[in-house]
Every structure is written in structure tokens, then in C-alpha cells.
N, C-alpha and C. Protein backbone atom coordinates (compact mmCIF):
# COMPACT_ATOMS: atom_id res chain seq x y z
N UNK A 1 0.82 -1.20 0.00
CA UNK A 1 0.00 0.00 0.00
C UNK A 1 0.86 1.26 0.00
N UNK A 2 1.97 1.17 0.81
CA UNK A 2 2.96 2.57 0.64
C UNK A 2 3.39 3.00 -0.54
N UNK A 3 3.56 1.74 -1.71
CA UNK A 3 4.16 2.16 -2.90
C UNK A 3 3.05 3.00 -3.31
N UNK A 4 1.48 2.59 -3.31
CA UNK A 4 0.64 2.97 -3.94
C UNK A 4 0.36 4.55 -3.56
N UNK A 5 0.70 4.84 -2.03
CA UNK A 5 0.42 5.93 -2.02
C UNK A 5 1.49 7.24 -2.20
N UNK A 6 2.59 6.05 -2.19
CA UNK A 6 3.93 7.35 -2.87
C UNK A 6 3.71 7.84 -4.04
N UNK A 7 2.92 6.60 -5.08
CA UNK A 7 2.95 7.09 -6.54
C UNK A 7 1.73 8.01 -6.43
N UNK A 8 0.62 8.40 -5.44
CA UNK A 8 -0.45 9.09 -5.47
C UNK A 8 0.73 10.61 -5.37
N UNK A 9 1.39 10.57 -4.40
CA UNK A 9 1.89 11.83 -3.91
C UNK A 9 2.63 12.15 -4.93
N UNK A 10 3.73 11.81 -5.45
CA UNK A 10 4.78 12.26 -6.20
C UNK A 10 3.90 12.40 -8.03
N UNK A 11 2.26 11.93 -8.05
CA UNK A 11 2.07 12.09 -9.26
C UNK A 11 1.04 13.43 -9.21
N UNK A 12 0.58 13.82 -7.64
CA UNK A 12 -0.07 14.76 -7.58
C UNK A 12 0.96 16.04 -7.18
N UNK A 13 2.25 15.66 -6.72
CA UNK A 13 3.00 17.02 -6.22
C UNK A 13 3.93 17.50 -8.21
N UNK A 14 3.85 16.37 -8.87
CA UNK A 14 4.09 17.15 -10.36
C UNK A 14 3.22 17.65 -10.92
N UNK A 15 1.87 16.58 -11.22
CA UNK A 15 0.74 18.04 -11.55
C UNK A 15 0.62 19.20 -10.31
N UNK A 16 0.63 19.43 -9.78
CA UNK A 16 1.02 20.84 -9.18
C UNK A 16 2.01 21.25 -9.58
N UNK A 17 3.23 20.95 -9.83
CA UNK A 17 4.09 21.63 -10.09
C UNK A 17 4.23 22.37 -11.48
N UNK A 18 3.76 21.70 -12.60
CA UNK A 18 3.46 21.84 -13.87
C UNK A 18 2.24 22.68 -14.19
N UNK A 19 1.44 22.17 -13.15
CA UNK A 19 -0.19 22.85 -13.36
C UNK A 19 0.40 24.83 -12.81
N UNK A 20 0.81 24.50 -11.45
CA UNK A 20 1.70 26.20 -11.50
C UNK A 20 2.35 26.73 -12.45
N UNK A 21 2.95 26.23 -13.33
CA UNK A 21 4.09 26.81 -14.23
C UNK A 21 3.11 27.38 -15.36
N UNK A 22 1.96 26.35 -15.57
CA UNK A 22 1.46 26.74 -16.75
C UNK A 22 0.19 27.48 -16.48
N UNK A 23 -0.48 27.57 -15.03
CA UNK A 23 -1.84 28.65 -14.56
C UNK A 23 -1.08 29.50 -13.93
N UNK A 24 -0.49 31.04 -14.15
CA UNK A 24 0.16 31.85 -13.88
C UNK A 24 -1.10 32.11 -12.43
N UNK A 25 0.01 32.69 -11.57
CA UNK A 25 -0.56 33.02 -10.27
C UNK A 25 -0.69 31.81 -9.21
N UNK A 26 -0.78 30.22 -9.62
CA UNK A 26 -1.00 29.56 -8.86
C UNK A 26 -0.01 28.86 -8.14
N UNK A 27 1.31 29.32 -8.85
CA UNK A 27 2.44 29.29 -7.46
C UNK A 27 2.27 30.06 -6.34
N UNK A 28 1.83 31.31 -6.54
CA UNK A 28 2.09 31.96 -5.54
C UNK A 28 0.96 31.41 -4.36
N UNK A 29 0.03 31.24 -5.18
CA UNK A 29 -1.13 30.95 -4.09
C UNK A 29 -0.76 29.63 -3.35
N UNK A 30 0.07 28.48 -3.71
CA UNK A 30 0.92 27.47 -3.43
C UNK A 30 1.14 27.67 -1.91
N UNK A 31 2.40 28.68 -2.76
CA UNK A 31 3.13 29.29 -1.38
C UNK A 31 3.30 29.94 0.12
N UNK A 32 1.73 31.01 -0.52
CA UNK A 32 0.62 31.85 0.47
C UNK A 32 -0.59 30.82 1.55
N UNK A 33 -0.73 29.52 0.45
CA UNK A 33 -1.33 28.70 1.71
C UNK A 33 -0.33 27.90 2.19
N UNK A 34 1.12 27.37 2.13
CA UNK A 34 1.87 27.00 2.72
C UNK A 34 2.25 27.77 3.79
N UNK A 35 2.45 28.82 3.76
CA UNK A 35 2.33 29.86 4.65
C UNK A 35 1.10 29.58 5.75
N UNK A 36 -0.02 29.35 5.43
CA UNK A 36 -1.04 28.84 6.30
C UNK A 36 -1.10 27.80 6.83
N UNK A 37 -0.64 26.45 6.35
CA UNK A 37 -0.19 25.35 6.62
C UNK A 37 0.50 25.20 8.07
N UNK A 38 1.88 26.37 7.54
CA UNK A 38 3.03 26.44 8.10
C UNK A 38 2.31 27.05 9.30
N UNK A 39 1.53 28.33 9.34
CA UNK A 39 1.11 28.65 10.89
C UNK A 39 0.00 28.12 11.24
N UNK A 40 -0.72 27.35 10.47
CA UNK A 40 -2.03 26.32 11.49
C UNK A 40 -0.89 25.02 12.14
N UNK A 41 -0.18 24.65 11.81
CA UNK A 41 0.49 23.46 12.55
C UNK A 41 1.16 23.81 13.36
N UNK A 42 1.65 24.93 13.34
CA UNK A 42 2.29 25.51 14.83
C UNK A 42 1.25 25.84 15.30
N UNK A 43 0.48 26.65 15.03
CA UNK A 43 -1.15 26.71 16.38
C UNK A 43 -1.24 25.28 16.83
N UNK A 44 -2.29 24.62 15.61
CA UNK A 44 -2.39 23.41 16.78
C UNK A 44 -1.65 22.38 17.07
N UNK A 45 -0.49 22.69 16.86
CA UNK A 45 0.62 22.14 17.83
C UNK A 45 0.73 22.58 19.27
N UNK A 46 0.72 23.82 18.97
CA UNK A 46 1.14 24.30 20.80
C UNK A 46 -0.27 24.09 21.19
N UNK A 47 -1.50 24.15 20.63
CA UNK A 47 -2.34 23.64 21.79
C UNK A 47 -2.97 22.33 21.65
N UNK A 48 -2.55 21.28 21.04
CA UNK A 48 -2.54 20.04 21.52
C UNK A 48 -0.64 19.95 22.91
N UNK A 49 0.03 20.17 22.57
CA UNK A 49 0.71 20.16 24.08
C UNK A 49 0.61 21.02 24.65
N UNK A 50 -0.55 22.07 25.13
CA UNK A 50 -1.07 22.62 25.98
C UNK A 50 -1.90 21.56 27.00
N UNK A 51 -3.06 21.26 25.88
CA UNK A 51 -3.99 19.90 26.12
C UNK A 51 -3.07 19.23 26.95
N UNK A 52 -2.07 18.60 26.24
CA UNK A 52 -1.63 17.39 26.79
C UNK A 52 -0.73 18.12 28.01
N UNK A 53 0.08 19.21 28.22
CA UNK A 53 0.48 19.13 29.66
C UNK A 53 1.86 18.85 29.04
N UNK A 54 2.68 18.91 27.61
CA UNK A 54 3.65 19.10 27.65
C UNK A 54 4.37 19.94 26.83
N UNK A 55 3.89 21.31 26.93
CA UNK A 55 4.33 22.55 26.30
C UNK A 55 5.83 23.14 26.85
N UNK A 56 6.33 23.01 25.75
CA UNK A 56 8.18 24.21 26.48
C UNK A 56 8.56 24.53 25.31
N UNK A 57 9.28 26.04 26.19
CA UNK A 57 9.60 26.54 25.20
C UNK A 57 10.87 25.95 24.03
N UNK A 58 11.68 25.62 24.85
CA UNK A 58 12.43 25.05 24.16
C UNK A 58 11.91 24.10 22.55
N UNK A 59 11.03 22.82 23.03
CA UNK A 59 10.43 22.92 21.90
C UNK A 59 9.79 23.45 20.79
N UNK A 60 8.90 24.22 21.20
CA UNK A 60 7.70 25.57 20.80
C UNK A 60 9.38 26.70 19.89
N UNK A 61 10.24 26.70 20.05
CA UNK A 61 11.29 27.84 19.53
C UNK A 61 12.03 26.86 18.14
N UNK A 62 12.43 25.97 18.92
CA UNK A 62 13.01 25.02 17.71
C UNK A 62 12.18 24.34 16.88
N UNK A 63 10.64 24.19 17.11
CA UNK A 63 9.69 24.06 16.15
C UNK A 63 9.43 25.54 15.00
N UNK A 64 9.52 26.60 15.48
CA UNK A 64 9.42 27.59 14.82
C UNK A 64 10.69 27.59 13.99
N UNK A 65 12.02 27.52 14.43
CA UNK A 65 13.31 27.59 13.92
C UNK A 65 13.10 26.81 12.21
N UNK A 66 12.47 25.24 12.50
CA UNK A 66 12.22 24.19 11.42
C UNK A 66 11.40 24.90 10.30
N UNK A 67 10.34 24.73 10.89
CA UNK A 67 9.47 26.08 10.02
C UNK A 67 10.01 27.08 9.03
N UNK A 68 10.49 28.01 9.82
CA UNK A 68 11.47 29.44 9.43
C UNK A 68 12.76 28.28 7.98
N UNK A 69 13.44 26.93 8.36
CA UNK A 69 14.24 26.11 7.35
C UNK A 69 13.58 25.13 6.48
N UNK A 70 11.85 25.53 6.69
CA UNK A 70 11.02 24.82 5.54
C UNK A 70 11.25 26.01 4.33
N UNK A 71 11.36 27.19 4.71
CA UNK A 71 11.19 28.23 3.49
C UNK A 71 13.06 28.55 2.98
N UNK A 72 13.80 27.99 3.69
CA UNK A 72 15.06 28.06 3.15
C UNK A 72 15.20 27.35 2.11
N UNK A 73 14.74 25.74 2.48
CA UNK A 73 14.60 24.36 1.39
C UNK A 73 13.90 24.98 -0.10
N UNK A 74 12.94 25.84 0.37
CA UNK A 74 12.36 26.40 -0.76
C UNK A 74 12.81 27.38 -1.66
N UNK A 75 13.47 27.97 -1.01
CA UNK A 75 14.50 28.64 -1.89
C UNK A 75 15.57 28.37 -2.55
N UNK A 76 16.01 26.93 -2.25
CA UNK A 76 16.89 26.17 -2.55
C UNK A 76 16.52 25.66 -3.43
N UNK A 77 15.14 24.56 -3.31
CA UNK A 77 14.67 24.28 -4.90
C UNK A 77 14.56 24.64 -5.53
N UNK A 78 13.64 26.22 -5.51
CA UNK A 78 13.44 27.21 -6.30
C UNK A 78 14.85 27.62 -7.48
N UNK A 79 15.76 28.14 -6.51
CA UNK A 79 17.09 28.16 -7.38
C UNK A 79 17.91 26.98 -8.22
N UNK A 80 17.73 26.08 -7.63
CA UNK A 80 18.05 24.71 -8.19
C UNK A 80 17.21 24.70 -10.20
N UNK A 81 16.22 25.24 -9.66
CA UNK A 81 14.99 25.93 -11.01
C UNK A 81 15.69 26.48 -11.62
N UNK A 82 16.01 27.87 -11.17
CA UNK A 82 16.67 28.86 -12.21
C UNK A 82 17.77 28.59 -13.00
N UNK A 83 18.76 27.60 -11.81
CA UNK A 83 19.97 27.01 -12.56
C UNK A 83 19.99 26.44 -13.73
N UNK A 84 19.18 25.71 -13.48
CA UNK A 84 18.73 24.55 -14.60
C UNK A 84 18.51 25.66 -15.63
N UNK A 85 17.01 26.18 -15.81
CA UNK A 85 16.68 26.98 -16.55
C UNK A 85 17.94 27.92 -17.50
N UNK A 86 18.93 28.31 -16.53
CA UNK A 86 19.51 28.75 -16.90
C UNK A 86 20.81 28.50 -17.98
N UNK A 87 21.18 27.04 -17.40
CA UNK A 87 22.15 26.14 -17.90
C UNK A 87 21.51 25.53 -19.53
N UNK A 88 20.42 25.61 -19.36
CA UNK A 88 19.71 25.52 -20.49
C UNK A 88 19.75 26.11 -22.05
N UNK A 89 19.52 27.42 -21.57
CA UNK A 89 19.85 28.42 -22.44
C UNK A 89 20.95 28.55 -22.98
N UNK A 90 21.70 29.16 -22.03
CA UNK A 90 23.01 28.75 -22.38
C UNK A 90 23.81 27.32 -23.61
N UNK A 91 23.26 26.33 -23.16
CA UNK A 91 24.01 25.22 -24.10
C UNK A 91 22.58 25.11 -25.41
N UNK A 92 21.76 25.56 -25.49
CA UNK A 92 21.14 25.93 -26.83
C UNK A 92 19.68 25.53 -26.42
N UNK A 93 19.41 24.91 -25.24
CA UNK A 93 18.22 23.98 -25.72
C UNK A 93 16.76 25.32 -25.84
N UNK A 94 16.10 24.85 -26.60
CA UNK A 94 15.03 25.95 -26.91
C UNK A 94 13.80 25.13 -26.25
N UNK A 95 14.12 24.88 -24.64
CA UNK A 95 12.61 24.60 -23.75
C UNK A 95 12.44 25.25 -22.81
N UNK A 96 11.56 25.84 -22.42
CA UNK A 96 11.26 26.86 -21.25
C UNK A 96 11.05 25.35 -20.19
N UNK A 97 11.95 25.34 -19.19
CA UNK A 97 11.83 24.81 -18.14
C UNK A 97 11.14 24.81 -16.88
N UNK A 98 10.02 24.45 -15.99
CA UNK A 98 8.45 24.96 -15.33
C UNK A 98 9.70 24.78 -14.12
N UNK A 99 9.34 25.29 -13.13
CA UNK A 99 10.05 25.68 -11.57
C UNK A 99 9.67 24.24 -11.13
N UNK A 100 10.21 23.11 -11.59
CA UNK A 100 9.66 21.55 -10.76
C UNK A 100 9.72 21.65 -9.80
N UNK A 101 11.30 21.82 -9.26
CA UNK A 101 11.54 21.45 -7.77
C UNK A 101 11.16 22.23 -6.81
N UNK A 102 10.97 23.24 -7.60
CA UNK A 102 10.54 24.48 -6.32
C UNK A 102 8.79 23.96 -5.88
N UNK A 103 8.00 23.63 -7.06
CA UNK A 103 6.87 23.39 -6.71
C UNK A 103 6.55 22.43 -6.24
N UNK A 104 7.60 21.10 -6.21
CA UNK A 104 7.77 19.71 -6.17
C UNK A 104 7.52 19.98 -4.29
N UNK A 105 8.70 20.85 -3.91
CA UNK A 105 9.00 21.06 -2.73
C UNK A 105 7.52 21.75 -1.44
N UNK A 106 7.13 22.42 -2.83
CA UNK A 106 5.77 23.29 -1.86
C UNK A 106 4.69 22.19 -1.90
N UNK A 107 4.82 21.33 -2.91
CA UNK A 107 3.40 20.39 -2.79
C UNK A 107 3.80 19.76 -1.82
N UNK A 108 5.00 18.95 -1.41
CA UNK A 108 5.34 17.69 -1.00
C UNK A 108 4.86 18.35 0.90
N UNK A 109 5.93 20.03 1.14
CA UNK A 109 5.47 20.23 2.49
C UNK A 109 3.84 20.61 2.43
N UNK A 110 3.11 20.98 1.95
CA UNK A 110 1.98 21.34 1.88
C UNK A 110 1.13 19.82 2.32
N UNK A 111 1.33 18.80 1.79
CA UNK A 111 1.15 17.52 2.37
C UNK A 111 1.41 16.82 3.69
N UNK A 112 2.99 17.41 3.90
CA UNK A 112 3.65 17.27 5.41
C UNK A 112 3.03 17.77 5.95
N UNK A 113 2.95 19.51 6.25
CA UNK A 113 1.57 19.86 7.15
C UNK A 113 0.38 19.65 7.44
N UNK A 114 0.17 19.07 6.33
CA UNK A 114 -1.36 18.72 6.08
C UNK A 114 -1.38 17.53 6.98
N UNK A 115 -0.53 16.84 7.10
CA UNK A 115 -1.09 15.53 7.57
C UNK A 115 -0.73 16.22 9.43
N UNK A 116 0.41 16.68 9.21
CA UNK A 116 0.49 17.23 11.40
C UNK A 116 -0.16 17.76 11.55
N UNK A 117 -0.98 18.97 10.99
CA UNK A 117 -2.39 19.71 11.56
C UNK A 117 -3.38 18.57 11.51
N UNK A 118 -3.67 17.55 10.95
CA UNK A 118 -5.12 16.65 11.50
C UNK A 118 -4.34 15.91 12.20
N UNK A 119 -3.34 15.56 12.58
CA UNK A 119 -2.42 14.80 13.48
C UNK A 119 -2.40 15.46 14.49
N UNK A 120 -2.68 16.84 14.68
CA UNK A 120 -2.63 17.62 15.83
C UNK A 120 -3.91 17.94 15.95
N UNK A 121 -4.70 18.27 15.14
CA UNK A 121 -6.15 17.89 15.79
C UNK A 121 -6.94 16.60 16.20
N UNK A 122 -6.32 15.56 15.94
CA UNK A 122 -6.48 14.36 16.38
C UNK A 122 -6.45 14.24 18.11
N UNK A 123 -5.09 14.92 18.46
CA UNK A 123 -5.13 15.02 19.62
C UNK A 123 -6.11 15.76 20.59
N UNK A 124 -6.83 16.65 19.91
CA UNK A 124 -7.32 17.30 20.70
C UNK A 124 -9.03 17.04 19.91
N UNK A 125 -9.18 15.52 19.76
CA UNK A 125 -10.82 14.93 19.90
C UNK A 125 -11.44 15.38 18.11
N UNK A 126 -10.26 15.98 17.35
CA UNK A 126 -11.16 16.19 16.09
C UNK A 126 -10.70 15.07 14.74
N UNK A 127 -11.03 14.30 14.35
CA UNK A 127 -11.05 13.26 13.92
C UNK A 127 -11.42 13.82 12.71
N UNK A 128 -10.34 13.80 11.25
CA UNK A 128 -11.32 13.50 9.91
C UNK A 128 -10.29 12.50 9.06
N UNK A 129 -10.71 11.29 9.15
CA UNK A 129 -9.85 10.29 9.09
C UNK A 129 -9.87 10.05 6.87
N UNK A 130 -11.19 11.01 6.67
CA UNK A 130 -11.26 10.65 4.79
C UNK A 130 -10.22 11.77 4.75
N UNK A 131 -9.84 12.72 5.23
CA UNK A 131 -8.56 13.79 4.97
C UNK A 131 -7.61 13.64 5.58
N UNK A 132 -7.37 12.95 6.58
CA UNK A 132 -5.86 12.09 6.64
C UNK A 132 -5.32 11.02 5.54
N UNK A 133 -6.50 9.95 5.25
CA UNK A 133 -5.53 8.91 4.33
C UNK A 133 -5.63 9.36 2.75
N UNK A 134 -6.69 10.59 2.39
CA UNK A 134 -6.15 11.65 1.06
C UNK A 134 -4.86 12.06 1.30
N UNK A 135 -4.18 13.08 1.66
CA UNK A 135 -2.99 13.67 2.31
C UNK A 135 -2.11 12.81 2.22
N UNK A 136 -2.37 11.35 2.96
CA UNK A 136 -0.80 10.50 3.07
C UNK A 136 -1.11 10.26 1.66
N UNK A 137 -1.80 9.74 0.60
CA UNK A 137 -1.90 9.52 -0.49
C UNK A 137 -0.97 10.17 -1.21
N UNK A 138 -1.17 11.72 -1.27
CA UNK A 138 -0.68 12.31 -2.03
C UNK A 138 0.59 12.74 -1.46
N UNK A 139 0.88 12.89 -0.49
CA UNK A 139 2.41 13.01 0.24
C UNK A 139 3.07 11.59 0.08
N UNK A 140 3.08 10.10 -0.26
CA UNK A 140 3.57 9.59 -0.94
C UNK A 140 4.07 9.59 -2.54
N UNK A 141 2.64 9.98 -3.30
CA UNK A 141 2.99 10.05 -4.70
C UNK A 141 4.13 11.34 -4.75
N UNK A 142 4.06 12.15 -3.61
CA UNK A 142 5.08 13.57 -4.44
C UNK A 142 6.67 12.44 -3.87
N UNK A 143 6.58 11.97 -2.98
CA UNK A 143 8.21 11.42 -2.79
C UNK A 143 8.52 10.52 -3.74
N UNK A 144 7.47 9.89 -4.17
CA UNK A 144 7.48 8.95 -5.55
C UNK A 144 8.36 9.32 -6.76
N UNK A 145 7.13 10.88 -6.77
CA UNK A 145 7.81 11.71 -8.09
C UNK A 145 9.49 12.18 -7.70
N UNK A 146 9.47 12.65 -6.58
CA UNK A 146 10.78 13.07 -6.47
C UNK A 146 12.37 12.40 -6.65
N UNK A 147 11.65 10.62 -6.05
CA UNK A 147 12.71 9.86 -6.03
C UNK A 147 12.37 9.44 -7.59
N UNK A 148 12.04 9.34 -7.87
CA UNK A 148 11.88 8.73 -9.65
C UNK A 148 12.46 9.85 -10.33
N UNK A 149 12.80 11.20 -10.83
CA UNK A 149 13.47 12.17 -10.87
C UNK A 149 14.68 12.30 -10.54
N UNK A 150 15.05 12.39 -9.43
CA UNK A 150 16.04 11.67 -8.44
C UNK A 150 17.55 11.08 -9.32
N UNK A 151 16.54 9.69 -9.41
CA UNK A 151 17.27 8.63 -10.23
C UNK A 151 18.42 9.04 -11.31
């Protein structure tokens, strides 16, 4: 079943990635709800270990720190994009190259969060178990796509 749902993720985090390149505007919106992602899972993070009675800061700072090096990774793919793109030109080839990895990267965390915010509302009695095993679905197929790429 894991293979099945890696190939869900990695075949839904390339159509996103492609589907952005070619519907102008829908990277950004990508990015802007990763951004939301990124601060609903720190909310209900700190208050499921509120709930639970094991909130510190120490954690709560170096969870933000991770966060703050989810958008580094992204800039990293992102450029990894331009390179390419760029290296492209340069040696003749006449293909406009779509930002893969950069979008590869926003689908794949957009999935990661997705699954710790109902993982963190789980804890705290809210249960939606048809949008947890969607999510792992597609957060397999994008590692799918990535490691098949990869290769």
C-alpha cells in the first residue's frame, strides 16, 4: 500500500508543479497557503501540548526555527529551477523549463503539514480520518515523483 500511495503523492506534487508553471498566479497561491499550513500546525501544535500538559519553550522555539528552514529548502529548490533553466539556455536547448523542484518542494510540504495539523487535531478529539488517508496519499505520490526524478 505505501508504494501505492507514494505514486499518489509524487504524481499529484508534479501536476502541481506543472499545473503552477502553466496557470500563472497559482504558485504563488501554493506558497501563500503554505504559509497557512506552516502557521495552522504551529497553532495546533502548541495547543494540543497545551492539552496534553507538555508545552516548552524550548520545543515551541526550535519548532518555529524548522518552520522558518522549511522556506530556506524552498528557496533552494526554487534556485536549483533557475539554474537549470539557466544552464539551459546557455548550451542551446530551446525549452522553457516549469520551476519543478521548487513546486515539487511546496506540494510535498503542503502535504507534510497537512497531515500534522489533522495529526494535531487528532489530539485534541477532532477526527477526519477521509482527509488524513487523502494527504498520506498524495504526500507519498510527491516522494514517488521526487525519487523517480532523483534517479
Amino acid at each position: 500500500m505505501k508504494y501505492y500511495e507514494n505514486g499518489i503523492k509524487a504524481g499529484a506534487s508534479a501536476l502541481g508543479a506543472l499545473t503552477a508553471h502553466y496557470a500563472e498566479g497559482l504558485g504563488q497561491a501554493l506558497v501563500l497557503l503554505l504559509i497557512a499550513f506552516e502557521a495552522g500546525d504551529y497553532i495546533t501544535g502548541i495547543i494540543a501540548a497545551c492539552k496534553q500538559r507538555s508545552l516548552n519553550s524550548r520545543d515551541a522555539f526550535w519548532g518555529f526555527i524548522k518552520k522558518l528552514c522549511y522556506f530556506v529548502l524552498i528557496g533552494v529548490a526554487f534556485g536549483i529551477d533557475y539554474l537549470v533553466a539557466e544552464v539551459a539556455v546557455h548550451i542551446g536547448l530551446g525549452v522553457e523549463l516549469p520551476a519543478f523542484f521548487g513546486m515539487l518542494s511546496v506540494c510535498y510540504l503542503l502535504s507534510t503539514e497537512g497531515i500534522s495539523i489533522l495529526e494535531n487535531l487528532g489530539e485534541l478529539g477532532i477526527e477526519v480520518p477521509f482527509l488524513s488517508k487523502f494527504i498520506h496519499l498524495v504526500r507519498n505520490k510527491i516522494e514517488e515523483k521526487g525519487d523517480k526524478n532523483g534517479d
